[in-house]
Protein backbone atom coordinates (compact mmCIF):
# COMPACT_ATOMS: atom_id res chain seq x y z
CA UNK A 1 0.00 0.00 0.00
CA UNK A 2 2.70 2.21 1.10
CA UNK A 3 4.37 1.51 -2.62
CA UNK A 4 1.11 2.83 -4.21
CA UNK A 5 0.85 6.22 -2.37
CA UNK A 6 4.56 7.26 -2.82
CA UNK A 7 3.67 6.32 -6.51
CA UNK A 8 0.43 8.49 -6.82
CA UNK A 9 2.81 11.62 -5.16
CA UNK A 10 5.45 10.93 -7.80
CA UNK A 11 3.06 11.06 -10.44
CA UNK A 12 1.32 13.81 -9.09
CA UNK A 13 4.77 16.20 -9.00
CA UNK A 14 5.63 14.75 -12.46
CA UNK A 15 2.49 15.66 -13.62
CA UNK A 16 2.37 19.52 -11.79
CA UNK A 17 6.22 19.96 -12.97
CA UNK A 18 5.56 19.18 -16.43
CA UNK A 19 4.31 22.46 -17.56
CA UNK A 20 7.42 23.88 -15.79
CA UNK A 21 10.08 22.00 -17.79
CA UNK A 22 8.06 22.79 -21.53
CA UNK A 23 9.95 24.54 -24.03
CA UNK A 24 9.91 28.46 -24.45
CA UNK A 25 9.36 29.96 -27.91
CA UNK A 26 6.97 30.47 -30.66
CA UNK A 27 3.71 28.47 -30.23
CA UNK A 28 1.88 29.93 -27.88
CA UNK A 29 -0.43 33.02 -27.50
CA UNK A 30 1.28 35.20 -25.06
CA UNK A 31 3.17 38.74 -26.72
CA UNK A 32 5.84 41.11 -25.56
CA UNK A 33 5.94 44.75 -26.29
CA UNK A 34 7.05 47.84 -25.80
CA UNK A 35 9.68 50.58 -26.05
CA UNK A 36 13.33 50.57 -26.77
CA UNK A 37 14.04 53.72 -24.56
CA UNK A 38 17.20 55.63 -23.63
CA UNK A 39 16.23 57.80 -20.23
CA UNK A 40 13.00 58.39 -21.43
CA UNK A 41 13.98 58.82 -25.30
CA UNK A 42 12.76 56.46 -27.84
CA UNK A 43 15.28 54.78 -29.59
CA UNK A 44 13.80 54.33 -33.41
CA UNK A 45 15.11 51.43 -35.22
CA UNK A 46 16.74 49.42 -32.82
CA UNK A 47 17.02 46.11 -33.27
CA UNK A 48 15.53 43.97 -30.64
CA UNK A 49 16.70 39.98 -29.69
CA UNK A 50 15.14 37.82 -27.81
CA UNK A 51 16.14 34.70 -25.61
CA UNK A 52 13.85 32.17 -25.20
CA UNK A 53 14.33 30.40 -21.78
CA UNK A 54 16.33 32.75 -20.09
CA UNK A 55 16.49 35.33 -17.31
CA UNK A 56 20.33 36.55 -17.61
CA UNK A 57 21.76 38.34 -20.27
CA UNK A 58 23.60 35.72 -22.65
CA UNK A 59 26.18 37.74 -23.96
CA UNK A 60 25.86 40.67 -27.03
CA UNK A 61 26.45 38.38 -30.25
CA UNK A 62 23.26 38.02 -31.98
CA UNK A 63 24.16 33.93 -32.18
CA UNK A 64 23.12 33.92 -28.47
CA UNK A 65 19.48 34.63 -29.56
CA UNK A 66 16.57 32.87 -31.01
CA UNK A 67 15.16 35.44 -33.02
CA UNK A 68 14.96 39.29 -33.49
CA UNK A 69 12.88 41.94 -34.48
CA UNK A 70 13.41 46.11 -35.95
CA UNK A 71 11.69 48.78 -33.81
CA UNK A 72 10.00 51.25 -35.68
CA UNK A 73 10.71 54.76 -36.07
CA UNK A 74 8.61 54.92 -32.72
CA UNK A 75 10.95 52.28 -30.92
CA UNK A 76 7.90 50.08 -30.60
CA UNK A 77 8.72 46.42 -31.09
CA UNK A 78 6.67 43.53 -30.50
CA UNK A 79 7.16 39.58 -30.06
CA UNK A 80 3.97 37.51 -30.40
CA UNK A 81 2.71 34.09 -30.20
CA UNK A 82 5.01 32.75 -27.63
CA UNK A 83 4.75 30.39 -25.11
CA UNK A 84 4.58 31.30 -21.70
CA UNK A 85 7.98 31.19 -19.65
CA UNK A 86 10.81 33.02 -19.06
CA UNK A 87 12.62 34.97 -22.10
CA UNK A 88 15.70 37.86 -22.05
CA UNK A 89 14.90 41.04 -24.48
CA UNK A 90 18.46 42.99 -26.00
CA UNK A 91 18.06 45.97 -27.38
CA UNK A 92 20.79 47.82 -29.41
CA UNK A 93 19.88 51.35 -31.15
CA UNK A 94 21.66 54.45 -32.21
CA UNK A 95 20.90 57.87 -30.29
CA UNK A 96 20.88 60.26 -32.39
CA UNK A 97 20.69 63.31 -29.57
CA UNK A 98 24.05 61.78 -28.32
CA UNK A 99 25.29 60.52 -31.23
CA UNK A 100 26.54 56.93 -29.20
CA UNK A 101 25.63 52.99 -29.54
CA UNK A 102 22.72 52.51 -26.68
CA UNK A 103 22.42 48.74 -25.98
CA UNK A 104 20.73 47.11 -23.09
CA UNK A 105 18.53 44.27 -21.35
CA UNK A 106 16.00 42.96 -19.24
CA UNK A 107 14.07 39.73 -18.83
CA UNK A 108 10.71 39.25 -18.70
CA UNK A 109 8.05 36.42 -17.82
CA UNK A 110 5.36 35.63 -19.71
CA UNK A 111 2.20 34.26 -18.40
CA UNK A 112 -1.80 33.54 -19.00
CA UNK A 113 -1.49 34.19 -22.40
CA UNK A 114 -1.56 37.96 -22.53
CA UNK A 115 0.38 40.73 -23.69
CA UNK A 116 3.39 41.96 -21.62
CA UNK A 117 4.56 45.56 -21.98
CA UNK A 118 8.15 45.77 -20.96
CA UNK A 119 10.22 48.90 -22.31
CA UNK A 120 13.41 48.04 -22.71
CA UNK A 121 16.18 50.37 -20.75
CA UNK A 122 19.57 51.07 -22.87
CA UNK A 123 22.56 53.15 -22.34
CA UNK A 124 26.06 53.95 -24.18
């Protein structure tokens, strides 16, 4: 008997960690968006990465990302249709008041399918 009910608890965590250990990415139906912002400047054209799966920043080489997207002349940029989880946003623009490289991160989580808006923060 004993065998049975530390076998129901095992499947029970399996079951509630499952969700937990699925893959981040494209599939789902949650977006990100926002601003790529220096202070309180929008930075127009930047280009924006993403991480999927991630909470630190995984270095500034473009390999390190899944997939990126081009701000607008607003600095708006938008991810959509991704799973819920955990994903790291890089942002690297050109300020034009300051005439200077702004780059810079932040993660973000993703959850019950909605739209996140996260501006992302850069500096020279």
């Amino acid at each position: 008997m004993k065998k049975y009910i530390l076998l129901f608890f095992v499947l029970i965590g399996t079951v509630l960690l499952f969700p937990s250990c699925l893959d981040q990415g494209r599939g789902g139906k949650s977006t990100v968006k926002g601003v790529v912002r220096h202070h309180s400047l929008a930075i127009p054209n930047a280009i924006v990465y993403i991480k999927y799966g991630a909470t630190d920043f995984p270095g500034e080489s473009p390999s390190n990302y899944n997939d990126q997207v081009t701000a607008d002349v607003a600095g708006n940029y938008e991810f959509s249709k991704l799973k819920d989880g955990n994903y790291y946003l890089y942002g690297v623009g050109y300020d034009d008041l300051i005439q200077e490289v702004v780059k810079g991160g932040i993660s973000v989580r993703l959850v019950f399918d909605k739209t996140t808006k996260t501006d992302i923060p850069v500096t020279e």
